[in-house]
C-alpha atoms as a PDB file:
ATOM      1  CA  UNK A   1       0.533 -15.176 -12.754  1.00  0.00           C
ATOM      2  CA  UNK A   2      -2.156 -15.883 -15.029  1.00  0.00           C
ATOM      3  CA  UNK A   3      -2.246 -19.437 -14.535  1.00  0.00           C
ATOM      4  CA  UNK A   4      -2.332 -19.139 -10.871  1.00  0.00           C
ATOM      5  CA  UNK A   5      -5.515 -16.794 -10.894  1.00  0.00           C
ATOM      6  CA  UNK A   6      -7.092 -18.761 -13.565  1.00  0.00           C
ATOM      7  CA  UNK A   7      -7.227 -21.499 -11.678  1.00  0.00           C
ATOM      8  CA  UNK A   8      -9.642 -21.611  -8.330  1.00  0.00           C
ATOM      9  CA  UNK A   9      -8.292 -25.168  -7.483  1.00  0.00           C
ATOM     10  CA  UNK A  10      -5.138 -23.911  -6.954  1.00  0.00           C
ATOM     11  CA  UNK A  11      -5.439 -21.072  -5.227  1.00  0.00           C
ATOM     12  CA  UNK A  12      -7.846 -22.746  -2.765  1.00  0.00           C
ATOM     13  CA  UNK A  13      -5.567 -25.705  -1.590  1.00  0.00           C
ATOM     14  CA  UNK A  14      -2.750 -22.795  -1.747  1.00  0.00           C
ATOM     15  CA  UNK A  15      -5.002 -20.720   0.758  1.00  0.00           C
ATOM     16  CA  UNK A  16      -5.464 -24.475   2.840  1.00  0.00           C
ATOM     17  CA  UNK A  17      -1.862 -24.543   2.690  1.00  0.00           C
ATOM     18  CA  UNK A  18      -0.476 -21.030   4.203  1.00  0.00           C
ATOM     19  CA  UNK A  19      -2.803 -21.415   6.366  1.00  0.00           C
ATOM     20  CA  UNK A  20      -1.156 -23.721   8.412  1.00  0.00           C
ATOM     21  CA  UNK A  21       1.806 -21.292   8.526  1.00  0.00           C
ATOM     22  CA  UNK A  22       2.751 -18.326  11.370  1.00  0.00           C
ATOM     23  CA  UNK A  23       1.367 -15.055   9.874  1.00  0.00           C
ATOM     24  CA  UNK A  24       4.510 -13.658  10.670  1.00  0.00           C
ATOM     25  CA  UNK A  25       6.361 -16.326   8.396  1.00  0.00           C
ATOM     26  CA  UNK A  26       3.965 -15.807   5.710  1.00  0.00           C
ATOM     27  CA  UNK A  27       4.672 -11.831   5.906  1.00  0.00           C
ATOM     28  CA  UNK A  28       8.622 -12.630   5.595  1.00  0.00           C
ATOM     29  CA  UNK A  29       8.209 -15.108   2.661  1.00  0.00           C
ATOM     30  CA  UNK A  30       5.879 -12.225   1.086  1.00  0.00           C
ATOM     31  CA  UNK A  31       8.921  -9.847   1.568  1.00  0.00           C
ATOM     32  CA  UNK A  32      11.365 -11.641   0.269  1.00  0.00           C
ATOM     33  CA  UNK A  33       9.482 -13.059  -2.765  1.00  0.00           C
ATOM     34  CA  UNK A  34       9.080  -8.943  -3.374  1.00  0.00           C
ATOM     35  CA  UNK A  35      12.628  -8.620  -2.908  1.00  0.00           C
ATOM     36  CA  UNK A  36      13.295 -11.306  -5.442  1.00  0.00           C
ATOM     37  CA  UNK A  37      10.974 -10.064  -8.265  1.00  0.00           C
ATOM     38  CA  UNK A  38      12.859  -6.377  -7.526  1.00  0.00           C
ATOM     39  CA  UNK A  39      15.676  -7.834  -8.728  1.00  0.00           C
ATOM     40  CA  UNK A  40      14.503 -10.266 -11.454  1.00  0.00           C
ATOM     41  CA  UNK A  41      12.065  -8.074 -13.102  1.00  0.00           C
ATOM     42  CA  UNK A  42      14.898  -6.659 -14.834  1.00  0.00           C
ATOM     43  CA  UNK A  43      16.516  -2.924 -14.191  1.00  0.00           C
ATOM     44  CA  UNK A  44      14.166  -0.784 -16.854  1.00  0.00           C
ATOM     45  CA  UNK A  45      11.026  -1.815 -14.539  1.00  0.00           C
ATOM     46  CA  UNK A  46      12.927  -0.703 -11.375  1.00  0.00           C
ATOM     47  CA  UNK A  47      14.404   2.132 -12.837  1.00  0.00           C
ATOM     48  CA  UNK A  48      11.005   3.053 -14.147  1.00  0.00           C
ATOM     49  CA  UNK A  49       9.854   2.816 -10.288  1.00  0.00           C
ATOM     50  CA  UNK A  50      12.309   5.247  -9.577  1.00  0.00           C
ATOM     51  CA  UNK A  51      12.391   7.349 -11.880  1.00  0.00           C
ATOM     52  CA  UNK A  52       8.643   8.085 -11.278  1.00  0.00           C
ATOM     53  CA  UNK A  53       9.386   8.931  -7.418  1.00  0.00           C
ATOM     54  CA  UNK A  54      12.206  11.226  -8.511  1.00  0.00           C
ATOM     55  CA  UNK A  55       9.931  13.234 -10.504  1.00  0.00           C
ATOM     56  CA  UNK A  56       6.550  13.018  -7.928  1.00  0.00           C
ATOM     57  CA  UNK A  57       9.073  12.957  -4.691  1.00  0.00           C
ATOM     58  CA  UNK A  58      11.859  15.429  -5.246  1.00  0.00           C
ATOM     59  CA  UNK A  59      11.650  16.550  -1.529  1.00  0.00           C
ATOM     60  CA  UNK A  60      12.728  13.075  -0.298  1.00  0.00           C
ATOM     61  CA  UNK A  61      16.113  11.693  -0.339  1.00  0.00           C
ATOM     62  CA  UNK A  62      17.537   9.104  -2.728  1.00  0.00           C
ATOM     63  CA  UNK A  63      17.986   6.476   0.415  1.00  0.00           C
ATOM     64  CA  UNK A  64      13.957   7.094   1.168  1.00  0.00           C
ATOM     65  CA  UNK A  65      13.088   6.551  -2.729  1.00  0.00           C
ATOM     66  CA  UNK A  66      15.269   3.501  -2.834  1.00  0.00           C
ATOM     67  CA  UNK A  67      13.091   2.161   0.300  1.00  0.00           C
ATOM     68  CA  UNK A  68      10.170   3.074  -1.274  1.00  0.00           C
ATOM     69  CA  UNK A  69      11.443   1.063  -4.497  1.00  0.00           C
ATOM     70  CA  UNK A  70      11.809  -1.927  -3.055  1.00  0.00           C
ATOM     71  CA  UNK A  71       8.621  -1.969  -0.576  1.00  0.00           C
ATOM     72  CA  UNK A  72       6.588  -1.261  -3.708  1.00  0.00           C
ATOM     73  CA  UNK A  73       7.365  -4.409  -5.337  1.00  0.00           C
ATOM     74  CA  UNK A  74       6.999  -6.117  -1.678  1.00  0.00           C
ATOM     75  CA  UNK A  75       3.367  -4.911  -1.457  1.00  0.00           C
ATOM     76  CA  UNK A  76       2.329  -5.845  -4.659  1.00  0.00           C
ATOM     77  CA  UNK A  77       3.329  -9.647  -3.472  1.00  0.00           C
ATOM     78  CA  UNK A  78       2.068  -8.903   0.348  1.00  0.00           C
ATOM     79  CA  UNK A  79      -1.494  -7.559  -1.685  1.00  0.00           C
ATOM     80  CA  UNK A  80      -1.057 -10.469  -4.097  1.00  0.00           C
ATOM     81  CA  UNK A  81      -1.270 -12.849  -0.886  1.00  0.00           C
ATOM     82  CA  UNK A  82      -3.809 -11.678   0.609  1.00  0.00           C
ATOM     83  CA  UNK A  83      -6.263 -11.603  -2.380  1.00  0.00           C
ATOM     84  CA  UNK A  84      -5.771 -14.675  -3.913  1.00  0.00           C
ATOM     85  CA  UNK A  85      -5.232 -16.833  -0.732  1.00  0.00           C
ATOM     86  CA  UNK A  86      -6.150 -15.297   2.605  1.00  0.00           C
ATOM     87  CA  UNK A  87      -9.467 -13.739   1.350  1.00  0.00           C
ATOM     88  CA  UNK A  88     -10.543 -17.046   1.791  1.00  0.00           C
ATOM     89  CA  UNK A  89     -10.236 -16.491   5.533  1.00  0.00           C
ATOM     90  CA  UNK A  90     -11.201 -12.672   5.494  1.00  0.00           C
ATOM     91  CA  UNK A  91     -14.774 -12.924   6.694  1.00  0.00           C
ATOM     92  CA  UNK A  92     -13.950 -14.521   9.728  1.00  0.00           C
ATOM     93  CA  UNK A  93     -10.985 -12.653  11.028  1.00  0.00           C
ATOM     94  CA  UNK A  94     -12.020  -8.620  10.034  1.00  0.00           C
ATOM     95  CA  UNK A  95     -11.881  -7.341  14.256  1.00  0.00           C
ATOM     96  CA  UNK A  96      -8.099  -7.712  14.177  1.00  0.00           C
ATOM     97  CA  UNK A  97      -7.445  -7.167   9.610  1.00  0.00           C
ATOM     98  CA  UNK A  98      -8.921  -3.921  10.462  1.00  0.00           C
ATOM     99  CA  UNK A  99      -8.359  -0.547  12.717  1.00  0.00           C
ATOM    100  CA  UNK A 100     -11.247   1.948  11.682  1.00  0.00           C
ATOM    101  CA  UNK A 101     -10.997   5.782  12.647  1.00  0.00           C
ATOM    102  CA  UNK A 102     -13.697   8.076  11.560  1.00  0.00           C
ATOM    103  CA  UNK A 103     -16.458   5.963  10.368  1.00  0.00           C
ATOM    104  CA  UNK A 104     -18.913   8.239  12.283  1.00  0.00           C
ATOM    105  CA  UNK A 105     -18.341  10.561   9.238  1.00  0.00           C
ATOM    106  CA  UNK A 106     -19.930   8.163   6.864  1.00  0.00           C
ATOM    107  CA  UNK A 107     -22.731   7.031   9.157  1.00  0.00           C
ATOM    108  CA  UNK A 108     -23.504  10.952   9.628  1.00  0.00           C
ATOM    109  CA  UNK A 109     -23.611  11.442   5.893  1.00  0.00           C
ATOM    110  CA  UNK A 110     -26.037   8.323   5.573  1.00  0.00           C
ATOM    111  CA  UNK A 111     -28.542  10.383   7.359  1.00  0.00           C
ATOM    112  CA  UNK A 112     -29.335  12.412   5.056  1.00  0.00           C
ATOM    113  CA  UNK A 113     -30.633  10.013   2.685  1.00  0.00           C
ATOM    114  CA  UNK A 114     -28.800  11.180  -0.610  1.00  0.00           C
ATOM    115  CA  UNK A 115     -25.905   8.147  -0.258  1.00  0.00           C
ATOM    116  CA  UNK A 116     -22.441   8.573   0.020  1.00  0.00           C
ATOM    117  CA  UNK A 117     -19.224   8.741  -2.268  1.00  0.00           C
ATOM    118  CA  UNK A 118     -16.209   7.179  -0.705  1.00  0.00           C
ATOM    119  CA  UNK A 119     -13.033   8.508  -2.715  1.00  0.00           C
ATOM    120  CA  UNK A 120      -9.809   7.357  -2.468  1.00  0.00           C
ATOM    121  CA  UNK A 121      -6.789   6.374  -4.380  1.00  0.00           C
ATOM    122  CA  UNK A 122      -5.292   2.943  -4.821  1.00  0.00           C
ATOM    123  CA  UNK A 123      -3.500   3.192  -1.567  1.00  0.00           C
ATOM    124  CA  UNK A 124      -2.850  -0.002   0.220  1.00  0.00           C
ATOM    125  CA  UNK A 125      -4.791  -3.160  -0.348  1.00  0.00           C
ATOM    126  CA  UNK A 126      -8.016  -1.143  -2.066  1.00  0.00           C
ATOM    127  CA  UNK A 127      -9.582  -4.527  -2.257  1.00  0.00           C
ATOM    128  CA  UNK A 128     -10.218  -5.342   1.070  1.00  0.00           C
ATOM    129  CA  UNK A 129     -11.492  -2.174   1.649  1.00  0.00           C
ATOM    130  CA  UNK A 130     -14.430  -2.569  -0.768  1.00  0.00           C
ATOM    131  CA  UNK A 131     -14.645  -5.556   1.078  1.00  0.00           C
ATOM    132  CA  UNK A 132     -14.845  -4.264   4.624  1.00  0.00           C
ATOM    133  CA  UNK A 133     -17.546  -1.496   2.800  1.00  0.00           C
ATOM    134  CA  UNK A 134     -19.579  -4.160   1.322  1.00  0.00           C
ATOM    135  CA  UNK A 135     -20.436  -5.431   4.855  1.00  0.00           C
ATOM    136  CA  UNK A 136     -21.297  -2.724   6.049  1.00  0.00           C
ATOM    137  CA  UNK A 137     -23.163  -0.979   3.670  1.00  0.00           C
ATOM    138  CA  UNK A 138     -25.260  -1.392   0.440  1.00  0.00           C
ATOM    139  CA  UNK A 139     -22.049  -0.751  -1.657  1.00  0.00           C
ATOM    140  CA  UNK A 140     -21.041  -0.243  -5.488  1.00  0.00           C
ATOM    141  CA  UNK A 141     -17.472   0.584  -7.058  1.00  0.00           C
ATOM    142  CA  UNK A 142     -16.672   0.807 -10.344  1.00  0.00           C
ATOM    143  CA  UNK A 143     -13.496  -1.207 -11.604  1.00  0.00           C
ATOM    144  CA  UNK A 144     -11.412  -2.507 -14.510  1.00  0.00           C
ATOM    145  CA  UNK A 145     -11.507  -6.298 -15.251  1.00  0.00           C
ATOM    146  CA  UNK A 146     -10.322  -6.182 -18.705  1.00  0.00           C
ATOM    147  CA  UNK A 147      -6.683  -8.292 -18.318  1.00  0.00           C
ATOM    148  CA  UNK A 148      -7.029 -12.215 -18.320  1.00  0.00           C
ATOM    149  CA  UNK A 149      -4.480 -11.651 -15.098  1.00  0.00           C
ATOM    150  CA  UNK A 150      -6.741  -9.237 -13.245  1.00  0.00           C
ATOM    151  CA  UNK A 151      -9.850 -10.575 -13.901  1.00  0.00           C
ATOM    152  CA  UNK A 152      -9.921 -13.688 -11.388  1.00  0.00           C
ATOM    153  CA  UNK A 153      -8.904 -10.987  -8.415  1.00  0.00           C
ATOM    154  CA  UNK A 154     -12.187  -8.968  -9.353  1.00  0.00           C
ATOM    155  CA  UNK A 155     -14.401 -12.236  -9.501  1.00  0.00           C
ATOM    156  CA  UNK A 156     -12.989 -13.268  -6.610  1.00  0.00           C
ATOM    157  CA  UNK A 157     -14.541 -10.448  -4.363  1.00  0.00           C
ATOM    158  CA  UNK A 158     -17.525 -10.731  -6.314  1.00  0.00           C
ATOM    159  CA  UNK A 159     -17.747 -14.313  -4.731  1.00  0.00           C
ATOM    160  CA  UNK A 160     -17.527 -12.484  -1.009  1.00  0.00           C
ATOM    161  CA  UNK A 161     -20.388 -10.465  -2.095  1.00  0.00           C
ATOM    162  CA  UNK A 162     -18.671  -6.800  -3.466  1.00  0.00           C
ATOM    163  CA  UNK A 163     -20.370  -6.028  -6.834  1.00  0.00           C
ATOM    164  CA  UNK A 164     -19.120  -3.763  -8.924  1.00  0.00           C
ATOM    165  CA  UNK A 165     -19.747  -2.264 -12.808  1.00  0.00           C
ATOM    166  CA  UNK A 166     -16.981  -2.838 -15.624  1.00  0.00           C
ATOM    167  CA  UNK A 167     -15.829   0.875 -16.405  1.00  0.00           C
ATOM    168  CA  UNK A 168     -14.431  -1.087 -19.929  1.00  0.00           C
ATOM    169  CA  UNK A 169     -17.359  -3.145 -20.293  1.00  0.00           C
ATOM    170  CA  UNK A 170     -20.377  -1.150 -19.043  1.00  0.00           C
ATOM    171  CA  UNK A 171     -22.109   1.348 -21.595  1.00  0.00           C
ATOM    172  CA  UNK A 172     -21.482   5.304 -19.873  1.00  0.00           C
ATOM    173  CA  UNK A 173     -24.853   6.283 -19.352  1.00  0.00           C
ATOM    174  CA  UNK A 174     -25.996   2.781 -18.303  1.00  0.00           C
ATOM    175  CA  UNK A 175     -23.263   3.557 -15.665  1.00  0.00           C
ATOM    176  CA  UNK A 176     -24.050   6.842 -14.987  1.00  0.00           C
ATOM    177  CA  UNK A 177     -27.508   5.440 -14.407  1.00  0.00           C
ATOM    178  CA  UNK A 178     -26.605   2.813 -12.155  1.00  0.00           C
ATOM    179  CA  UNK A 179     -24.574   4.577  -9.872  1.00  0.00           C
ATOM    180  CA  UNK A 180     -27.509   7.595  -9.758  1.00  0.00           C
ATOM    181  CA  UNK A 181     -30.029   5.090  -8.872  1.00  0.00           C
ATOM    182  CA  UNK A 182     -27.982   3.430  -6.070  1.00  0.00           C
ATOM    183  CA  UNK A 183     -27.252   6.614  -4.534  1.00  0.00           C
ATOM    184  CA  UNK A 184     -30.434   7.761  -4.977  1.00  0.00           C
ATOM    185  CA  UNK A 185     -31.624   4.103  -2.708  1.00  0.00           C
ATOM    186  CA  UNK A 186     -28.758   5.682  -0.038  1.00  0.00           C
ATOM    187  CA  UNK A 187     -26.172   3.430  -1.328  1.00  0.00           C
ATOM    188  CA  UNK A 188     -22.377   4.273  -0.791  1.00  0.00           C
ATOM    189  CA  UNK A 189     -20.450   4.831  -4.030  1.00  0.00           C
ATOM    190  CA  UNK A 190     -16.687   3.096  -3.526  1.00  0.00           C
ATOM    191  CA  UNK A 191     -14.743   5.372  -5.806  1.00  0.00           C
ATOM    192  CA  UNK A 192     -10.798   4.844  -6.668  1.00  0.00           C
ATOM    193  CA  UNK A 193     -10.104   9.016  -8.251  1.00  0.00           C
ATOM    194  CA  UNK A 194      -6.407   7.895  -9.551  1.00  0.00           C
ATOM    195  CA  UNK A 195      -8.074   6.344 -12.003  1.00  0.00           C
ATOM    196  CA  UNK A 196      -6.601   7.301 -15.432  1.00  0.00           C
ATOM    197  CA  UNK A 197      -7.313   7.337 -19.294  1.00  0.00           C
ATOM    198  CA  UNK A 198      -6.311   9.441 -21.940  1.00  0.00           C
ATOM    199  CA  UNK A 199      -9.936   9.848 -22.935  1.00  0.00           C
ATOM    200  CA  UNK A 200     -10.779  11.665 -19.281  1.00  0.00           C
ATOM    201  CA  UNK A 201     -10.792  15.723 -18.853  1.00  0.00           C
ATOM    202  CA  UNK A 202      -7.597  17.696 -18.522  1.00  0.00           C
ATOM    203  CA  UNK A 203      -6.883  18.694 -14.727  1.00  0.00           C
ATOM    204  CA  UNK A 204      -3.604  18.462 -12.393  1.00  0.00           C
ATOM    205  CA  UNK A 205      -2.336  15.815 -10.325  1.00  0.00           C
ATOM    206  CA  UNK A 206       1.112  16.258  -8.208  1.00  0.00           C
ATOM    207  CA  UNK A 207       1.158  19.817 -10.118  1.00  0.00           C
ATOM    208  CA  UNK A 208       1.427  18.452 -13.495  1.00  0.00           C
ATOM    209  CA  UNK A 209      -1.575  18.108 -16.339  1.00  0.00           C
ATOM    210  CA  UNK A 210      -2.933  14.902 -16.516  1.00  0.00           C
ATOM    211  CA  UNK A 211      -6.568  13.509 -17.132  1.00  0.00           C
ATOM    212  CA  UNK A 212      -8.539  12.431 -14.156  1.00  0.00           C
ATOM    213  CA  UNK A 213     -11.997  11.463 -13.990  1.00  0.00           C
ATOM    214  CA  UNK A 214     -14.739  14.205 -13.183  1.00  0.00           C
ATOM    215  CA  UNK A 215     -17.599  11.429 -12.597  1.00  0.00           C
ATOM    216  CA  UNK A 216     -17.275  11.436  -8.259  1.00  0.00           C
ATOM    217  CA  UNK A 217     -17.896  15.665  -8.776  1.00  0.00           C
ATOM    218  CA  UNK A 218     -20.221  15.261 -10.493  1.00  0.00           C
ATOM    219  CA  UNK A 219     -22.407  12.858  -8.945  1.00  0.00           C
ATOM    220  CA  UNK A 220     -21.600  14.862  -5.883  1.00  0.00           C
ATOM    221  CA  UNK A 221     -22.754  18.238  -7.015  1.00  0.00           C
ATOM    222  CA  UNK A 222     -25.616  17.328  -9.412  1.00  0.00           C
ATOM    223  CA  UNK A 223     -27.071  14.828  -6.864  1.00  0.00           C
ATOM    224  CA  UNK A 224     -26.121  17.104  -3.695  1.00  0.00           C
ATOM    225  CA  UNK A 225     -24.305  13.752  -2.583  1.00  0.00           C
ATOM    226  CA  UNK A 226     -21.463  13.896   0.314  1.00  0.00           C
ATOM    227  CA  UNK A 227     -18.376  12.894  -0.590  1.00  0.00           C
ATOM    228  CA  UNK A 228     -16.421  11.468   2.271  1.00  0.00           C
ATOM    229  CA  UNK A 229     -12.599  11.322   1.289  1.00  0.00           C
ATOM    230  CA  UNK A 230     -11.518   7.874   2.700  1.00  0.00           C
ATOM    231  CA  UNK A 231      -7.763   5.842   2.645  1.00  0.00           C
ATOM    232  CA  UNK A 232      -6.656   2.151   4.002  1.00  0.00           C
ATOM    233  CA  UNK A 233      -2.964   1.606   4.511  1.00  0.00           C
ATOM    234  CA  UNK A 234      -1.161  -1.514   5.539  1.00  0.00           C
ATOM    235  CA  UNK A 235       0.271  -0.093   9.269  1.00  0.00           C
ATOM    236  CA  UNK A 236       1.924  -3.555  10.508  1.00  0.00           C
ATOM    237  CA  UNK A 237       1.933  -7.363   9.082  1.00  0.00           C
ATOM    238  CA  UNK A 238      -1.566  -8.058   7.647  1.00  0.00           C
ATOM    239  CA  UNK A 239      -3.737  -5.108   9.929  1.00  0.00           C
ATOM    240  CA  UNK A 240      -4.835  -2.284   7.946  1.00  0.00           C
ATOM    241  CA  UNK A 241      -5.816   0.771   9.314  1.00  0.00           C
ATOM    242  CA  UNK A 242      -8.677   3.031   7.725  1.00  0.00           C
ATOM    243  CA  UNK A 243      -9.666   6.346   7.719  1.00  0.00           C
ATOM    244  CA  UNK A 244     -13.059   8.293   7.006  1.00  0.00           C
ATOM    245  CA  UNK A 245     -12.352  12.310   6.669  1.00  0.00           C
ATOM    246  CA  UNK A 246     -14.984  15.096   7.126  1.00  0.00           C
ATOM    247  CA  UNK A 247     -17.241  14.669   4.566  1.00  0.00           C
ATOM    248  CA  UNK A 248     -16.932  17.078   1.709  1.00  0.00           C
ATOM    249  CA  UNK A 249     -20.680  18.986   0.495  1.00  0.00           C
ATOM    250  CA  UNK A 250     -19.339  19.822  -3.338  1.00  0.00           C
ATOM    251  CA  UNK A 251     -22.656  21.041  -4.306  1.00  0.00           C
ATOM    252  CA  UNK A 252     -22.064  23.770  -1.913  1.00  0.00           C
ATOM    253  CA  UNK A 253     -18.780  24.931  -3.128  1.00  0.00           C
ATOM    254  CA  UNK A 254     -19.090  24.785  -6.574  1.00  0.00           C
ATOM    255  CA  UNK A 255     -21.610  24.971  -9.574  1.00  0.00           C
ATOM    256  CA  UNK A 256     -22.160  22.128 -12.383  1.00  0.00           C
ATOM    257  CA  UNK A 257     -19.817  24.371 -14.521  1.00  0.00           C
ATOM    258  CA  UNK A 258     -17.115  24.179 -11.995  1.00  0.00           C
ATOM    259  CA  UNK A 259     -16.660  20.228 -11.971  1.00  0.00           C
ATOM    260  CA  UNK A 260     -13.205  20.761 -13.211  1.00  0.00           C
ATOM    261  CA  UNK A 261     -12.232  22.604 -10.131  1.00  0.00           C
ATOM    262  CA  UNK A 262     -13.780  20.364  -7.672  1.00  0.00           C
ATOM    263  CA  UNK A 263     -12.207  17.406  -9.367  1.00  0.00           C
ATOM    264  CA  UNK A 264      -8.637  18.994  -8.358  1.00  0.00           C
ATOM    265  CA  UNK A 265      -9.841  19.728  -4.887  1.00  0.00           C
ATOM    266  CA  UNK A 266     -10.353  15.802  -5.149  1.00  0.00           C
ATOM    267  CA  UNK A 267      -6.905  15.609  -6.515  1.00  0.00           C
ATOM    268  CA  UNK A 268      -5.116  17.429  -4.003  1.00  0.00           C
ATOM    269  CA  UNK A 269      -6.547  15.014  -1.277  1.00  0.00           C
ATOM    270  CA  UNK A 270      -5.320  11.932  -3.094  1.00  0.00           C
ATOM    271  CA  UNK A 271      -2.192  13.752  -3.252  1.00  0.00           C
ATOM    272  CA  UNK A 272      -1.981  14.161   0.258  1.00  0.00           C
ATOM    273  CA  UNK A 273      -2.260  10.922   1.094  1.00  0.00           C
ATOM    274  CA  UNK A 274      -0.183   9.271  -1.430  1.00  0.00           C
ATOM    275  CA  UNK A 275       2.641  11.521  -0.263  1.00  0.00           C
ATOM    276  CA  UNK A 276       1.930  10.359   3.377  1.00  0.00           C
ATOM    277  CA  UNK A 277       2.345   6.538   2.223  1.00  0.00           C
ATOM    278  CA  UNK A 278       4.175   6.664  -0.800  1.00  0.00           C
ATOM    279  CA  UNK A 279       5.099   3.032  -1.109  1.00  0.00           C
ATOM    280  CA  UNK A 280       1.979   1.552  -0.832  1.00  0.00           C
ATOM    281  CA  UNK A 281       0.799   3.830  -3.889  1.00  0.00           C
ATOM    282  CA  UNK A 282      -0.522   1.304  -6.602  1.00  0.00           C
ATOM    283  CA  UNK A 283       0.647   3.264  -9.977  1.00  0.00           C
ATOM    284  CA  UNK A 284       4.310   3.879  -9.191  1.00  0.00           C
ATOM    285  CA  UNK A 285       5.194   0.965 -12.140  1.00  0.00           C
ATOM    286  CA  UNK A 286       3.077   3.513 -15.044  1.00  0.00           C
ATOM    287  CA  UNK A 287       2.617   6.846 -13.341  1.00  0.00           C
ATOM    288  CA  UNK A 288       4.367   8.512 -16.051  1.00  0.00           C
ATOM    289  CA  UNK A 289       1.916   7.593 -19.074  1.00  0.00           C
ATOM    290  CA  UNK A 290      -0.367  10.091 -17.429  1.00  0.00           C
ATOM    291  CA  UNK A 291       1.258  12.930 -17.648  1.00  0.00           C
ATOM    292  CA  UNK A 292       0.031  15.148 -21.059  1.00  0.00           C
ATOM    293  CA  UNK A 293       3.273  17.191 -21.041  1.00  0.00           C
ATOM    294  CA  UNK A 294       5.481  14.380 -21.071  1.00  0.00           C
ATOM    295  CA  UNK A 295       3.270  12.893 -23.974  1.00  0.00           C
ATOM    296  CA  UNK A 296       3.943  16.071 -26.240  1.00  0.00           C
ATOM    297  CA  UNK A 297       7.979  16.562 -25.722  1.00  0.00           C
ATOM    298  CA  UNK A 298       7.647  12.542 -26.830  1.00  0.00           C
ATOM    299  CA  UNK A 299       6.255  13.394 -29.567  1.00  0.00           C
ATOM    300  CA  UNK A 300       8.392  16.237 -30.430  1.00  0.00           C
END
């Protein structure tokens, strides 16, 4: 994989290439390649998918988690695709990539001149919808860039024009102050919650204690910022569909001293919608690193 993002050559007269080809051929190649990789990546990384929708999706049968198995790995090539080859064709075809519902939401919350946090977990292809943001709106996200694999993907959309700050890379008050002064200029804040490390605060995701990050409450109540939960899911072929939700005024539920509980308000939305499209969740292949109580009976 590496040597294929590492190289812009490539991927460019790959884009040229598939271009030429029906969209809906490209889609079944995608799926099949996924298929492949399912069964070449070896059973621990498989059974490791599974396992972690046993223990987060215990209400849905072992015929749906199976699906769900095997159209995880399929998005992650279907994403892959689009990324690396047909971004080069995004900015010209976003009427029909794209079926928006609620935007009003965010426009309303621009009025009042504080900016806007857009939260949402890594739910479909999280990329393009920075993207679709970034045209919209003066926008900022914060992302990882740290693996040599990962690292082209992010520089690529910073080529179409979506900046973003290095969580690994950028100081945490220079990034505190950063995102502060682009809200405070009415920016919109493009913030992925599922984010984990084993550095963030305790709270509770999917009912179990993990460590989530508190930063989008507290921009939102220190700042008096609206927070507008927001998802993107693949609904057919290469059109995503994207929805803005009521915006959320944190300040005016909770204090500075109750962060913790506004950050699993926050959690309990991502929840939501993860269970809604639970195959196009991003962490499936790792979700159970996060988890503190399976850390200590490790341990043990």
């Amino acid at each position: 994989m590496g040597k294929i993002t590492g190289s812009p050559r490539t991927t460019r007269t790959l884009s040229l290439l598939s271009g030429w080809l029906p969209p809906t051929l490209v889609l079944v190649l995608c799926k099949g390649i996924g298929i492949l990789i399912y069964w070449l990546t070896g059973g621990n990384l498989r059974s490791k998918v599974l396992r972690n929708l046993l223990d987060l999706l215990p209400d849905h049968s072992d015929k749906e988690r199976s699906s769900y198995n095997i159209q995880f790995f399929q998005n992650l090539i279907i994403i892959l695709y689009e990324i690396l080859l047909d971004s080069y064709r995004l900015p010209k075809s976003e009427g029909r990539r794209f079926q928006v519902k609620g935007e009003v939401h965010l426009t309303e919350a621009l009025r009042m001149e504080r900016g806007a946090i857009v939260y949402s977990p890594h739910v479909g292809n999280f990329f393009y919808y920075y993207w679709y943001l970034c045209q919209k709106y003066s926008c900022l996200t914060i992302a990882t860039s740290g693996s040599s694999e990962l690292r082209p993907l992010y520089l690529r959309f910073k080529e179409l024009g979506c900046p973003g700050l290095d969580y690994d890379s950028t100081p945490p008050l220079e990034l505190l102050r950063k995102l502060r002064k682009h809200l405070s200029e009415n920016g919109v804040v493009y913030i992925l919650g599922d984010f984990w490390r084993p550095t963030f605060p305790e709270s509770y995701f999917f009912g179990k204690k993990t460590r989530t990050p508190e930063g989008a409450a507290s921009l939102a109540i220190e700042l008096q910022v609206p927070l507008v939960p927001f998802y993107g899911r693949r609904v057919r072929g290469f059109t995503h569909e994207l929805v803005f939700e009521q915006p959320l005024q944190l300040h005016a539920m909770y204090s500075r001293s109750q962060r913790a509980d506004a950050t699993r308000l926050l959690n309990s939305i991502m929840e939501r919608v993860i269970r809604k499209n639970p195959a196009q969740w991003f962490y499936w292949f790792n979700a159970e690193e996060r988890w503190e109580k399976e850390k200590v009976e490790a341990v043990q």
